[in-house]
C-alpha atoms as a PDB file:
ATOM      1  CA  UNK A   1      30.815 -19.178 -21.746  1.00  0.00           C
ATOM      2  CA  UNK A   2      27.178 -21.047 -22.194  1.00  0.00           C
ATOM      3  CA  UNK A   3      27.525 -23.441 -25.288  1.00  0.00           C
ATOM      4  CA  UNK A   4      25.142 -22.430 -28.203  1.00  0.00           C
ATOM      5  CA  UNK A   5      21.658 -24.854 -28.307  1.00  0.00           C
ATOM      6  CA  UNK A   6      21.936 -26.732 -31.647  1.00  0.00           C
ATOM      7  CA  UNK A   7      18.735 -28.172 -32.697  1.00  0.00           C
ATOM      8  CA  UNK A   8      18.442 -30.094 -35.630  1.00  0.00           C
ATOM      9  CA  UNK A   9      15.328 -29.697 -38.009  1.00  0.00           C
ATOM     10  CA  UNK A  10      13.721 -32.395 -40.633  1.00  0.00           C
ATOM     11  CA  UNK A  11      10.856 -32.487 -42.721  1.00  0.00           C
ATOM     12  CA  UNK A  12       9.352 -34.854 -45.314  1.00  0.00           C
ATOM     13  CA  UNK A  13      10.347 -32.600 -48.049  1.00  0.00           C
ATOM     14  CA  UNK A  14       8.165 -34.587 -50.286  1.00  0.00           C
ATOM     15  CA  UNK A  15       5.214 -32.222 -48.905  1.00  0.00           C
ATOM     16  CA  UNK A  16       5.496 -28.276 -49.114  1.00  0.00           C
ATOM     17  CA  UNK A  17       3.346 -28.006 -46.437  1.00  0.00           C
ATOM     18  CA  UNK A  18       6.427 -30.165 -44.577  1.00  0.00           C
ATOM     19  CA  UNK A  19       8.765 -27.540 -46.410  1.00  0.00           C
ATOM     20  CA  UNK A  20       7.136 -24.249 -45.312  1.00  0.00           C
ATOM     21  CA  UNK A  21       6.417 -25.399 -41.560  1.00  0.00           C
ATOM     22  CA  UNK A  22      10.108 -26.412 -41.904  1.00  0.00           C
ATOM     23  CA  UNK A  23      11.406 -22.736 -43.183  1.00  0.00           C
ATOM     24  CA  UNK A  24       8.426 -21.220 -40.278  1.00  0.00           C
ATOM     25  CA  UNK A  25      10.976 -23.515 -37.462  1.00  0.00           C
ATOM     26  CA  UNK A  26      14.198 -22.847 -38.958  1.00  0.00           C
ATOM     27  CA  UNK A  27      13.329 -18.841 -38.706  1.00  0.00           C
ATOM     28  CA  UNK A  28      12.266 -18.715 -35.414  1.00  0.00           C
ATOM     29  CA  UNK A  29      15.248 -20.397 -34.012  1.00  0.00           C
ATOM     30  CA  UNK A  30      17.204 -18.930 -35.873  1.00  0.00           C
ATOM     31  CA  UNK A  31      16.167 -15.289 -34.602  1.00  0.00           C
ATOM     32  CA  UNK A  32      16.155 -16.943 -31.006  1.00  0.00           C
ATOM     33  CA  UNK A  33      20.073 -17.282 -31.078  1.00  0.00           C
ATOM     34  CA  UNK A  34      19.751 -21.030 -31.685  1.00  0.00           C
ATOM     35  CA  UNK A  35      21.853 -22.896 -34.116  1.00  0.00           C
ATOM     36  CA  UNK A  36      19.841 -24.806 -36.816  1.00  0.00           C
ATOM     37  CA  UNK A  37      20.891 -27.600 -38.626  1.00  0.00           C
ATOM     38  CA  UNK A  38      19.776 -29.301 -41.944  1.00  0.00           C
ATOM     39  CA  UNK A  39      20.173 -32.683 -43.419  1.00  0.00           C
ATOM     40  CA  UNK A  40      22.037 -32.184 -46.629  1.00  0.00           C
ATOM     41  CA  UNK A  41      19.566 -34.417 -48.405  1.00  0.00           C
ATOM     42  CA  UNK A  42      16.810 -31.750 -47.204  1.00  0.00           C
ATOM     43  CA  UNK A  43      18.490 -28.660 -47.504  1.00  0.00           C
ATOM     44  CA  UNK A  44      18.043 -27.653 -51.295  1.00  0.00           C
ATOM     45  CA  UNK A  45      14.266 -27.805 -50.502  1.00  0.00           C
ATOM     46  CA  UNK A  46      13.963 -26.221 -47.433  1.00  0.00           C
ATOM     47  CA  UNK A  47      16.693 -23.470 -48.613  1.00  0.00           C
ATOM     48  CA  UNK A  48      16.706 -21.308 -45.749  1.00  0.00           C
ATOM     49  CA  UNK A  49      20.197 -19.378 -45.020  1.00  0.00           C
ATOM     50  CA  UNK A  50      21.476 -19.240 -41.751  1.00  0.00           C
ATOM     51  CA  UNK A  51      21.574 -23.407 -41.224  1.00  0.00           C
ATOM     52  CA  UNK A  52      24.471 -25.486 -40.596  1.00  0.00           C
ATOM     53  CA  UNK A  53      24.062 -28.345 -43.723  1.00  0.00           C
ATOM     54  CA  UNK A  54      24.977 -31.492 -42.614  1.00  0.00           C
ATOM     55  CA  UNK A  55      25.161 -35.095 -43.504  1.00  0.00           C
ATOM     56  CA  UNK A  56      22.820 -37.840 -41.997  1.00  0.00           C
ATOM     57  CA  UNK A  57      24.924 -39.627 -39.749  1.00  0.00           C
ATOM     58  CA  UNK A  58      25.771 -39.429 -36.152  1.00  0.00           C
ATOM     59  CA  UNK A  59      27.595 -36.001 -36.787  1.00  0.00           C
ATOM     60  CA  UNK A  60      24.166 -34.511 -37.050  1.00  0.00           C
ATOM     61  CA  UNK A  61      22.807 -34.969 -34.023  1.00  0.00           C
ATOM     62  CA  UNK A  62      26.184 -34.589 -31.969  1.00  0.00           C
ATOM     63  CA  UNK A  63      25.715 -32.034 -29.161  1.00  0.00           C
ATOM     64  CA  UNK A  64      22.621 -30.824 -30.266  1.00  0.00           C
ATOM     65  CA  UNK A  65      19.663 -30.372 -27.796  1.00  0.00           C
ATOM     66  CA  UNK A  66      16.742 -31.650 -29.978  1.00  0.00           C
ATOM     67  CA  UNK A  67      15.523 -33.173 -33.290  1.00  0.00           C
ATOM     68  CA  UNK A  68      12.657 -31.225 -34.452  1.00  0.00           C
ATOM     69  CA  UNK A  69      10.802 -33.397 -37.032  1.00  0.00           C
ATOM     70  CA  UNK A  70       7.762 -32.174 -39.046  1.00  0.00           C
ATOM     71  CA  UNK A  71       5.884 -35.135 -41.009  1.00  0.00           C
ATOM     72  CA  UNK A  72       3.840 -38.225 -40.084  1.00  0.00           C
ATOM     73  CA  UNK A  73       5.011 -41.350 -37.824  1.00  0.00           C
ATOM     74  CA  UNK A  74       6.657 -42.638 -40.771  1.00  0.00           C
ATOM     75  CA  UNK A  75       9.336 -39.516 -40.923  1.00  0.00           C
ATOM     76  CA  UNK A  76       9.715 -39.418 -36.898  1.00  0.00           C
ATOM     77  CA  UNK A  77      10.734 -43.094 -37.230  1.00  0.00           C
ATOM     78  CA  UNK A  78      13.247 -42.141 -39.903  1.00  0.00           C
ATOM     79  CA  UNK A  79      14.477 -39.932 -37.508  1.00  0.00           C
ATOM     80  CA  UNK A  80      14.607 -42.251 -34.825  1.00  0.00           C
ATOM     81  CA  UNK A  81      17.447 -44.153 -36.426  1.00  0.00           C
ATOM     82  CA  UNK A  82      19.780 -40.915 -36.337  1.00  0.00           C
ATOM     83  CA  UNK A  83      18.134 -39.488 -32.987  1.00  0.00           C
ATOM     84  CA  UNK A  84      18.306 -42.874 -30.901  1.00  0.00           C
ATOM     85  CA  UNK A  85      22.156 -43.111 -30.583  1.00  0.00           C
ATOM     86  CA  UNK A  86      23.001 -39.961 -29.489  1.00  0.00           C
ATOM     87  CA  UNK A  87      19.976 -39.819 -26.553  1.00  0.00           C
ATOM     88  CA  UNK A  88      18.397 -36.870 -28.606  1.00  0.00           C
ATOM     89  CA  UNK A  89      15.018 -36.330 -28.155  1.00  0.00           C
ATOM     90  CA  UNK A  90      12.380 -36.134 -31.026  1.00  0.00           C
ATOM     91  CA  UNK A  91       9.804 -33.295 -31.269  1.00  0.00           C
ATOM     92  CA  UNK A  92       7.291 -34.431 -33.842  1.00  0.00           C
ATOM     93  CA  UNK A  93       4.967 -32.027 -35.375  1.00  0.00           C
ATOM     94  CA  UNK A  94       1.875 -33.991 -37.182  1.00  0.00           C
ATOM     95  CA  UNK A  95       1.119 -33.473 -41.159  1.00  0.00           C
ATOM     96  CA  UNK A  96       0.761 -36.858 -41.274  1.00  0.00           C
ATOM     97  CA  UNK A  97      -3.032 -38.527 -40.869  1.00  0.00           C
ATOM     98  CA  UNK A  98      -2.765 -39.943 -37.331  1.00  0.00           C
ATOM     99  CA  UNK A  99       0.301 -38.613 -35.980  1.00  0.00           C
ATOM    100  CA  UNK A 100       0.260 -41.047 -32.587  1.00  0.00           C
ATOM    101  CA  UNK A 101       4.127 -40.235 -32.218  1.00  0.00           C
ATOM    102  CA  UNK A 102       3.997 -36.667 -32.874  1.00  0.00           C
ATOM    103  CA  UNK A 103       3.405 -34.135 -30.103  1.00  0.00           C
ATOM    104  CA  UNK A 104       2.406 -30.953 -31.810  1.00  0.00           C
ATOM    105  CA  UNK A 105      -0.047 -30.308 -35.131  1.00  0.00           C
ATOM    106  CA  UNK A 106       0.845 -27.946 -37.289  1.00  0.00           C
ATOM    107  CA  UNK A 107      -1.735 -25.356 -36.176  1.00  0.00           C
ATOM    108  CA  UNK A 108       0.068 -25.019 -32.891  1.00  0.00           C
ATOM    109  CA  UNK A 109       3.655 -24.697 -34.801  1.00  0.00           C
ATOM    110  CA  UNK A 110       4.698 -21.371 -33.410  1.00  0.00           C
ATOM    111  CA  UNK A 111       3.931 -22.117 -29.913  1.00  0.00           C
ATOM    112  CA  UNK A 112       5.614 -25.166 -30.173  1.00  0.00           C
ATOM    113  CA  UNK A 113       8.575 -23.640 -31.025  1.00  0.00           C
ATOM    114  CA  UNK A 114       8.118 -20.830 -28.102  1.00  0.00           C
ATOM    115  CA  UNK A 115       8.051 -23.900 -26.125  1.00  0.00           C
ATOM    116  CA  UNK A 116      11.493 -25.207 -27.109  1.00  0.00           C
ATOM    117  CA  UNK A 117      13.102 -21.996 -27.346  1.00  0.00           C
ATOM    118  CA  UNK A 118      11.713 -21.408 -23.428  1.00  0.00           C
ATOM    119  CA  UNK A 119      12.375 -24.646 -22.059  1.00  0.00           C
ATOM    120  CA  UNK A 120       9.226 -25.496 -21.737  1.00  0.00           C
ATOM    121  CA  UNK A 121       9.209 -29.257 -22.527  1.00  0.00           C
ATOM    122  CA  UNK A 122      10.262 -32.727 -20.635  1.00  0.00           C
ATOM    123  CA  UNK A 123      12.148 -35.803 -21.975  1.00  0.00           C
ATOM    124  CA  UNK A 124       9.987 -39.340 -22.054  1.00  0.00           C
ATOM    125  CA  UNK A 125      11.452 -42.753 -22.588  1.00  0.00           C
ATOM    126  CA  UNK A 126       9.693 -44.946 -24.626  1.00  0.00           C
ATOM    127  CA  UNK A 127      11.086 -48.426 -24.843  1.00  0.00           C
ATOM    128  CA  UNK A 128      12.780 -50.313 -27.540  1.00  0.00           C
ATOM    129  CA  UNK A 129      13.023 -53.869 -28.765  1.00  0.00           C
ATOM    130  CA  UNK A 130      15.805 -55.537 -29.991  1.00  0.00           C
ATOM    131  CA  UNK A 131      16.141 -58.273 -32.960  1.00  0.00           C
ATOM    132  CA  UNK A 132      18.277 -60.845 -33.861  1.00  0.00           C
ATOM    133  CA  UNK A 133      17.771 -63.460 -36.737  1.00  0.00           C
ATOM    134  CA  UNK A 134      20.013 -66.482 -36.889  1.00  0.00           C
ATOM    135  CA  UNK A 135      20.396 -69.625 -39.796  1.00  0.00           C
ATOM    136  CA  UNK A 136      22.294 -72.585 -38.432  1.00  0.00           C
ATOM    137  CA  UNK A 137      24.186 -70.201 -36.329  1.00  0.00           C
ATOM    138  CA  UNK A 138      24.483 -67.169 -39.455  1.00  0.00           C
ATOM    139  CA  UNK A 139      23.479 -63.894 -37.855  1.00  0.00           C
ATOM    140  CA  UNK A 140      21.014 -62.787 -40.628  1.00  0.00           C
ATOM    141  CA  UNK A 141      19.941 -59.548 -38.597  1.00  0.00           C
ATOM    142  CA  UNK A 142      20.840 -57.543 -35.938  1.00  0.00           C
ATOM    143  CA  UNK A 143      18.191 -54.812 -35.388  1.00  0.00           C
ATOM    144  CA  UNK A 144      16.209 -52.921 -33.379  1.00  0.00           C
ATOM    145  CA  UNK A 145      12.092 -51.226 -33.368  1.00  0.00           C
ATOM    146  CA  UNK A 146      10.575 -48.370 -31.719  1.00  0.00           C
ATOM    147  CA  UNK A 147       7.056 -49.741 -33.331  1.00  0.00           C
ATOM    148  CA  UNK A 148       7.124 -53.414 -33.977  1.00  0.00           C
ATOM    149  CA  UNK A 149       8.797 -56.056 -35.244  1.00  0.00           C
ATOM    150  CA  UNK A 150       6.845 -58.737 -37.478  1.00  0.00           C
ATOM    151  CA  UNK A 151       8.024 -61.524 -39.288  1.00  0.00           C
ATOM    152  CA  UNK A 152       5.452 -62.197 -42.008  1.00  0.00           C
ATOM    153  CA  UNK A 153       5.230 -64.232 -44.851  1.00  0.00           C
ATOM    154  CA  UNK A 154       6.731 -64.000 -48.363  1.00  0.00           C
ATOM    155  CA  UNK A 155       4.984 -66.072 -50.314  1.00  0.00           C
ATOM    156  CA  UNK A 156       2.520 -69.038 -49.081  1.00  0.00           C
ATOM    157  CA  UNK A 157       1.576 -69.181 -45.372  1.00  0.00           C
ATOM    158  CA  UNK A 158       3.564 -68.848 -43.084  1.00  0.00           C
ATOM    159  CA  UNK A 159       4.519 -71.766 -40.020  1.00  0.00           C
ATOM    160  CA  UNK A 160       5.804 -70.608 -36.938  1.00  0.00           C
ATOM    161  CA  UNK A 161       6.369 -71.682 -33.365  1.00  0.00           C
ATOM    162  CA  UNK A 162       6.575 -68.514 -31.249  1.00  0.00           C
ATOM    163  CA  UNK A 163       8.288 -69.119 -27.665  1.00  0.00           C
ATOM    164  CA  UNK A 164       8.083 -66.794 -24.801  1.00  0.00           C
ATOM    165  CA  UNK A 165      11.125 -67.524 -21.598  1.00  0.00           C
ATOM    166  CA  UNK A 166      12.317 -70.619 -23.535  1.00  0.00           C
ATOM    167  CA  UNK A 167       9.872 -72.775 -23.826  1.00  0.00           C
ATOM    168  CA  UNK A 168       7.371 -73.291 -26.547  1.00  0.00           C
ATOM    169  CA  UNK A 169       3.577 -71.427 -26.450  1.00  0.00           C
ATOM    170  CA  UNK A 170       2.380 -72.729 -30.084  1.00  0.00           C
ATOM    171  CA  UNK A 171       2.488 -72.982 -33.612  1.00  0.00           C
ATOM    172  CA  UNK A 172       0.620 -71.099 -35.857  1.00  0.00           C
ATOM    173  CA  UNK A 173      -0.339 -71.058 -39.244  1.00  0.00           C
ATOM    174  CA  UNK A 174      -0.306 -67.554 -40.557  1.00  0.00           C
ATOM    175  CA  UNK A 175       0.275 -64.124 -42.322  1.00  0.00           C
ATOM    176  CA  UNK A 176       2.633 -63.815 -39.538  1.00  0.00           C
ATOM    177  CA  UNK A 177       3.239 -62.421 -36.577  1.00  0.00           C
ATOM    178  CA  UNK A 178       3.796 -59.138 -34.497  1.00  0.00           C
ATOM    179  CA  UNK A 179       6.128 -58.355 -31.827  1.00  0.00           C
ATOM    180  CA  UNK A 180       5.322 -54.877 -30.658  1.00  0.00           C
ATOM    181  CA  UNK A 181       5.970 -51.976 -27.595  1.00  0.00           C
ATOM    182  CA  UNK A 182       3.773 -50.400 -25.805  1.00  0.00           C
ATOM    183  CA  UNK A 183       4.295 -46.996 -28.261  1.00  0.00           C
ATOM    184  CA  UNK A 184       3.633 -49.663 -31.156  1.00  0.00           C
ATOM    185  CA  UNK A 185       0.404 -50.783 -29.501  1.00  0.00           C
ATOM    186  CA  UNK A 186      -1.391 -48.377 -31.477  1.00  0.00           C
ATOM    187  CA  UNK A 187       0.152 -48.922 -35.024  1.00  0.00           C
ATOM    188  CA  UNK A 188       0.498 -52.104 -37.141  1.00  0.00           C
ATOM    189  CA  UNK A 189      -0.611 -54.028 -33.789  1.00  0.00           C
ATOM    190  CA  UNK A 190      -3.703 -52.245 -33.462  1.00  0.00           C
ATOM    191  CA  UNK A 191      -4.899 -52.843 -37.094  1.00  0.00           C
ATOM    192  CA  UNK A 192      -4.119 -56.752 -36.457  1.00  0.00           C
ATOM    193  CA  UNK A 193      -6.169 -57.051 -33.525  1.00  0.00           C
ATOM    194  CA  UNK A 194      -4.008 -55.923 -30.379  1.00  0.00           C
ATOM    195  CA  UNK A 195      -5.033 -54.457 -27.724  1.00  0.00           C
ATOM    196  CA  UNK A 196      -4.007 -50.918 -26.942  1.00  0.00           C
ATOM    197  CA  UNK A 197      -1.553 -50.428 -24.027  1.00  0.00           C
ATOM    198  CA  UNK A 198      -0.491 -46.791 -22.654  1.00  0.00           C
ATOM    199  CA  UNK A 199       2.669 -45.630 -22.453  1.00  0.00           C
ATOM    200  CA  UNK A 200       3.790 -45.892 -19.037  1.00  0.00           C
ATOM    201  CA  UNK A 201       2.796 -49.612 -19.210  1.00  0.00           C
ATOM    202  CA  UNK A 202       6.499 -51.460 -19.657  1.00  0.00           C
ATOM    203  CA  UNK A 203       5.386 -54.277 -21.433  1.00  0.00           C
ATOM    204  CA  UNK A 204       5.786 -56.391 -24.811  1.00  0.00           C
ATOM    205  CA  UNK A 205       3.263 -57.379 -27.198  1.00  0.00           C
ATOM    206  CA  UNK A 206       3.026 -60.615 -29.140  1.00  0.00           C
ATOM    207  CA  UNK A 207      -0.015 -60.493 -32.370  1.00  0.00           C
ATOM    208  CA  UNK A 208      -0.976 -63.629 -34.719  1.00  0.00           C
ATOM    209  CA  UNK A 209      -1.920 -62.152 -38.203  1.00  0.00           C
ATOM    210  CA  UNK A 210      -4.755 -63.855 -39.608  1.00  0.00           C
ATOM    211  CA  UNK A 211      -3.744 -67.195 -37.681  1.00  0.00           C
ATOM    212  CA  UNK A 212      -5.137 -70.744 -37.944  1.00  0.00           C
ATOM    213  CA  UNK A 213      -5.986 -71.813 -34.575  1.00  0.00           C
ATOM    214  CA  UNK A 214      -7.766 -72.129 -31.620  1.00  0.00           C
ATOM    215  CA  UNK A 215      -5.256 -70.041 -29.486  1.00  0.00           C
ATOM    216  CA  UNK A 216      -4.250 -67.375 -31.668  1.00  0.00           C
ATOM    217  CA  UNK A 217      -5.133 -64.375 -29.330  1.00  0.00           C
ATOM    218  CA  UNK A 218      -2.908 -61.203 -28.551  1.00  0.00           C
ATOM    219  CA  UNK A 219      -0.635 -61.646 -25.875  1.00  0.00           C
ATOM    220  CA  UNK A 220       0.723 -59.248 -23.439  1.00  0.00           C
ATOM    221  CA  UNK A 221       4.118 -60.173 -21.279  1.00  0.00           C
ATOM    222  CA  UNK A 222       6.102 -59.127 -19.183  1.00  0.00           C
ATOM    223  CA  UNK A 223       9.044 -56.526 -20.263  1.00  0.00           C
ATOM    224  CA  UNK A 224      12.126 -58.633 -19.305  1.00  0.00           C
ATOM    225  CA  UNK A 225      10.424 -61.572 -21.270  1.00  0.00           C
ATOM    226  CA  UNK A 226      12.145 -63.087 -24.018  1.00  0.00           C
ATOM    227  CA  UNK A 227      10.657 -64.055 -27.300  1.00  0.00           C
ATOM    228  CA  UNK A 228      11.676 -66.302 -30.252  1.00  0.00           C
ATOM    229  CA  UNK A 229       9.549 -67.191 -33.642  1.00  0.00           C
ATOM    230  CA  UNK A 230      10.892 -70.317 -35.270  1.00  0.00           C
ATOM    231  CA  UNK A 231      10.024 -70.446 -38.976  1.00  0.00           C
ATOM    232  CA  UNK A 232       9.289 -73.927 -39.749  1.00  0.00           C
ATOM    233  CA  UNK A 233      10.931 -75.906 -42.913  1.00  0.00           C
ATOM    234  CA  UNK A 234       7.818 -75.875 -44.863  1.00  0.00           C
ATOM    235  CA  UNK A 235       7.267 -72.631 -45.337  1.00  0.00           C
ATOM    236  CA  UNK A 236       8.440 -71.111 -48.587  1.00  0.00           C
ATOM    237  CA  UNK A 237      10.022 -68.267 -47.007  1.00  0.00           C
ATOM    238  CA  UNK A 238       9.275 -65.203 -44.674  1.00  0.00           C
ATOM    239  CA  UNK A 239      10.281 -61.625 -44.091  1.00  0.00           C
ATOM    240  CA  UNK A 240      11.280 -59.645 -41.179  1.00  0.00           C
ATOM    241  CA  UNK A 241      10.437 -56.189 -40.599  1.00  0.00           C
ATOM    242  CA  UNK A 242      11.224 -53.451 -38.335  1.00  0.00           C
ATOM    243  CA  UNK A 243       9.040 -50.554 -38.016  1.00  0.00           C
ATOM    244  CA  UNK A 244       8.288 -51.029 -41.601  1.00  0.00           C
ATOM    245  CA  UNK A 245      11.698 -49.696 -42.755  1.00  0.00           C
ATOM    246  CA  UNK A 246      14.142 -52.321 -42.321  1.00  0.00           C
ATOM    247  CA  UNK A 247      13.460 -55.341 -44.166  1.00  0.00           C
ATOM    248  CA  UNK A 248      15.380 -59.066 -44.011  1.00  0.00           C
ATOM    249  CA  UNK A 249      14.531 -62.316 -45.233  1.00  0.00           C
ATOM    250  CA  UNK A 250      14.164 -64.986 -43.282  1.00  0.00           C
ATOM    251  CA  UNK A 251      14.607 -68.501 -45.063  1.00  0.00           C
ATOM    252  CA  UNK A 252      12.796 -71.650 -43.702  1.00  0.00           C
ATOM    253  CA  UNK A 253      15.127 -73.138 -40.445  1.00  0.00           C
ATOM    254  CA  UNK A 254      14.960 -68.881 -39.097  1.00  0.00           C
ATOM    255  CA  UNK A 255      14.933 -68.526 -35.387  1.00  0.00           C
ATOM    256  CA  UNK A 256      14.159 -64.546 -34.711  1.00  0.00           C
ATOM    257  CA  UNK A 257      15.031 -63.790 -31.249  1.00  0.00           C
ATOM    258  CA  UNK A 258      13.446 -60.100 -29.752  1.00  0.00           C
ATOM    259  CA  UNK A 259      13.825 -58.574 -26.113  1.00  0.00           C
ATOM    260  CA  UNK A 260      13.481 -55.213 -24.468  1.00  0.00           C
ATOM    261  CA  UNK A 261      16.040 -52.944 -26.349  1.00  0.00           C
ATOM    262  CA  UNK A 262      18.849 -51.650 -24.222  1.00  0.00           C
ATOM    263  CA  UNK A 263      18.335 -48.277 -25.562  1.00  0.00           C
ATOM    264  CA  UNK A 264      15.112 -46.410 -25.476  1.00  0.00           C
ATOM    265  CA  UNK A 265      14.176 -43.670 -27.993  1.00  0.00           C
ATOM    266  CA  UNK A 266      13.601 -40.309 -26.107  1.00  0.00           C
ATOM    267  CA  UNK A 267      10.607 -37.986 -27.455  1.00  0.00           C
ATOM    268  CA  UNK A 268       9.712 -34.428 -26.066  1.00  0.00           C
ATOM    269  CA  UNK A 269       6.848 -33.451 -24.432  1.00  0.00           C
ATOM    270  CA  UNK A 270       5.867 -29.900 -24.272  1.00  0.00           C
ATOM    271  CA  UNK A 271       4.428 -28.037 -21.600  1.00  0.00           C
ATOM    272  CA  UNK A 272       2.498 -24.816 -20.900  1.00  0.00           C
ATOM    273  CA  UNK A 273       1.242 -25.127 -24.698  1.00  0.00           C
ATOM    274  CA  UNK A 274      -2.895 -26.228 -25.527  1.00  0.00           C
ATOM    275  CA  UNK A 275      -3.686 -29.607 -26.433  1.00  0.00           C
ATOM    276  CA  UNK A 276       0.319 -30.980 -25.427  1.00  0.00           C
ATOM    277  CA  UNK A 277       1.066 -32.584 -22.941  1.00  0.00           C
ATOM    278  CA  UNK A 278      -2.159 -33.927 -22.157  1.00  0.00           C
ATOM    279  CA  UNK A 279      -3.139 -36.998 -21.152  1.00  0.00           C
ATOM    280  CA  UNK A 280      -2.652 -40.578 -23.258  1.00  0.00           C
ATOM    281  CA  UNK A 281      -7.101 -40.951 -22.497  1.00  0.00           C
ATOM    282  CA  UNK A 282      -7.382 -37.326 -24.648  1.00  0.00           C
ATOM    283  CA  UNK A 283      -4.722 -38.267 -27.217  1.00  0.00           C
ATOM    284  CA  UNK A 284      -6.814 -41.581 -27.927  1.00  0.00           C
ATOM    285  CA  UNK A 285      -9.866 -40.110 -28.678  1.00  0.00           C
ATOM    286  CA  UNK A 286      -8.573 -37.463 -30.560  1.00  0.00           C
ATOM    287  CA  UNK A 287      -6.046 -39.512 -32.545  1.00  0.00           C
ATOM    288  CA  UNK A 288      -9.291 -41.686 -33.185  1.00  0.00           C
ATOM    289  CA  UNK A 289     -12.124 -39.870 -32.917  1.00  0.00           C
ATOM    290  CA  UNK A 290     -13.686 -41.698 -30.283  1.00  0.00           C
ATOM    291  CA  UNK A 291     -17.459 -40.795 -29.424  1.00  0.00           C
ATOM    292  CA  UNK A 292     -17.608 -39.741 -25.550  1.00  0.00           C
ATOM    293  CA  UNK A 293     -20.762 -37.730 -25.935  1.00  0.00           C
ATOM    294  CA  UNK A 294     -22.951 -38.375 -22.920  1.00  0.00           C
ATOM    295  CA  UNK A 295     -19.933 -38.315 -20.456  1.00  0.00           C
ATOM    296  CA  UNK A 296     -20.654 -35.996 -17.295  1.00  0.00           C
ATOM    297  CA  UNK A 297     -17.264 -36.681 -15.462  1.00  0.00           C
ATOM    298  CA  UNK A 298     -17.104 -37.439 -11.807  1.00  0.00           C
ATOM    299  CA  UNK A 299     -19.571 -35.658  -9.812  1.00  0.00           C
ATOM    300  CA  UNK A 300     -18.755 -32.961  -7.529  1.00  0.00           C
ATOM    301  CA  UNK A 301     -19.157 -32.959  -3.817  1.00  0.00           C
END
């Protein structure tokens, strides 16, 4: 006998229109045979019979096929915590503002849901970094980002040396300093200054905020590069942050260590469905509204 397909469905219950799109999924899985779960911290707002209630923790996400998560990139990186563990994919469905992350909006809901409850969808990679933070040998932190990771400062300015492959590329005076992916290109790295770098590209990302210097440029290394940011004595203090959820601090005499993460988050990409699946060029200027009036395409023969 086939096992049942267990998907696992959560919204930022914080928005109704997050609620209803959530009670729309949970419906038409349900009627597709499909066992639904819910988060137990979700499920007396979405209140839809039927649903397994769960806790958040790795039980959630054991077995099942997919994480269906409808919000912005803030909620699919919330997710990405439970999801990345386990090797379960993330759907994201946008009611967010940008939505980079997410591969359906809300209009297309339904057929998004067709599409999962078909087959109709592929598994991408997208890679990780990991974090450590270390005091005269005291591990501080031991994280990892989907996004970024930036250490940034608390109070005054903040006095780094960054290092790339062991050796030292410079010190900078700062707001600090971001360490991102290629999926992170397009968030807190983009707003500092970074250039934006598709998907496919395996590569890491190293971002001055605000620096004072002549050589305070975005960086772009290679993938099996290793990077360190050395917070020097006399700064007051700094903070370390991961995706903008996990948060540390980082006293003066900090060494913050960050390399390719061993484990990649996995995100689903829909197929036979308008406006999915299409390519990273189309999702940038629609994600940014990018003016391409004018263009006449390659000419045919």
């Amino acid at each position: 006998m086939t096992a049942k397909r267990t998907v696992l469905v959560t919204a930022h219950t914080g928005r109704k229109a997050a609620v209803d799109s959530a009670r729309l999924v949970i419906r038409r899985l349900l009627d597709a045979g499909l066992t639904v779960r819910v988060l137990n911290a979700e499920a007396e707002e979405i209140a839809c019979a039927g649903t397994d209630v769960v806790p958040a923790g790795p039980a959630a996400v054991e077995a099942a096929e997919m994480m269906i998560v409808l919000g912005g990139d803030g909620s699919l990186l919330r997710a990405a915590e439970l999801a990345r563990p386990a090797g379960v994919p993330l759907l994201g469905v946008n009611l967010g503002h940008v939505g980079f992350l997410a591969e359906a909006e809300v209009e297309d809901l339904a057929g998004a849901v067709d599409c999962v409850v078909l087959g109709r969808y592929d598994v991408e990679e997208r890679m990780t970094i990991e974090v450590t933070a270390r005091l005269n040998g005291t591990l501080l932190a031991d994280t990892w980002a989907l996004n970024e990771a930036t250490v940034e400062k608390s109070e005054r300015m903040l006095e780094v040396v960054a290092e790339v492959d062991g050796r030292p590329l410079s010190r900078w005076g700062c707001d600090g300093v971001i360490c991102a992916t290629p999926t992170g290109s397009t968030a807190y790295a983009f707003s500092a200054g970074g250039p934006v770098v598709w998907p496919e590209v395996e590569a890491l990302l190293l971002v001055p905020i605000s620096a004072h210097a002549l050589f305070a440029r975005p960086l772009v290394v290679s993938p099996r590069s290793r990077l360190a940011l050395e917070v020097q004595p006399q700064t007051a203090g700094a903070v370390l942050w991961c995706d903008g959820r996990r948060r540390f601090d980082v006293p003066a005499g900090t060494r913050v260590e960050l390399r390719r993460g061993g484990q990649p988050v996995r995100l689903a990409r829909l197929h036979g469905l308008e406006d999915t699946g299409a390519p990273f060029t189309d999702r940038l200027v629609a994600k940014f509204g990018l003016p391409v009036q004018g263009w006449r395409g390659r000419a045919r023969p």
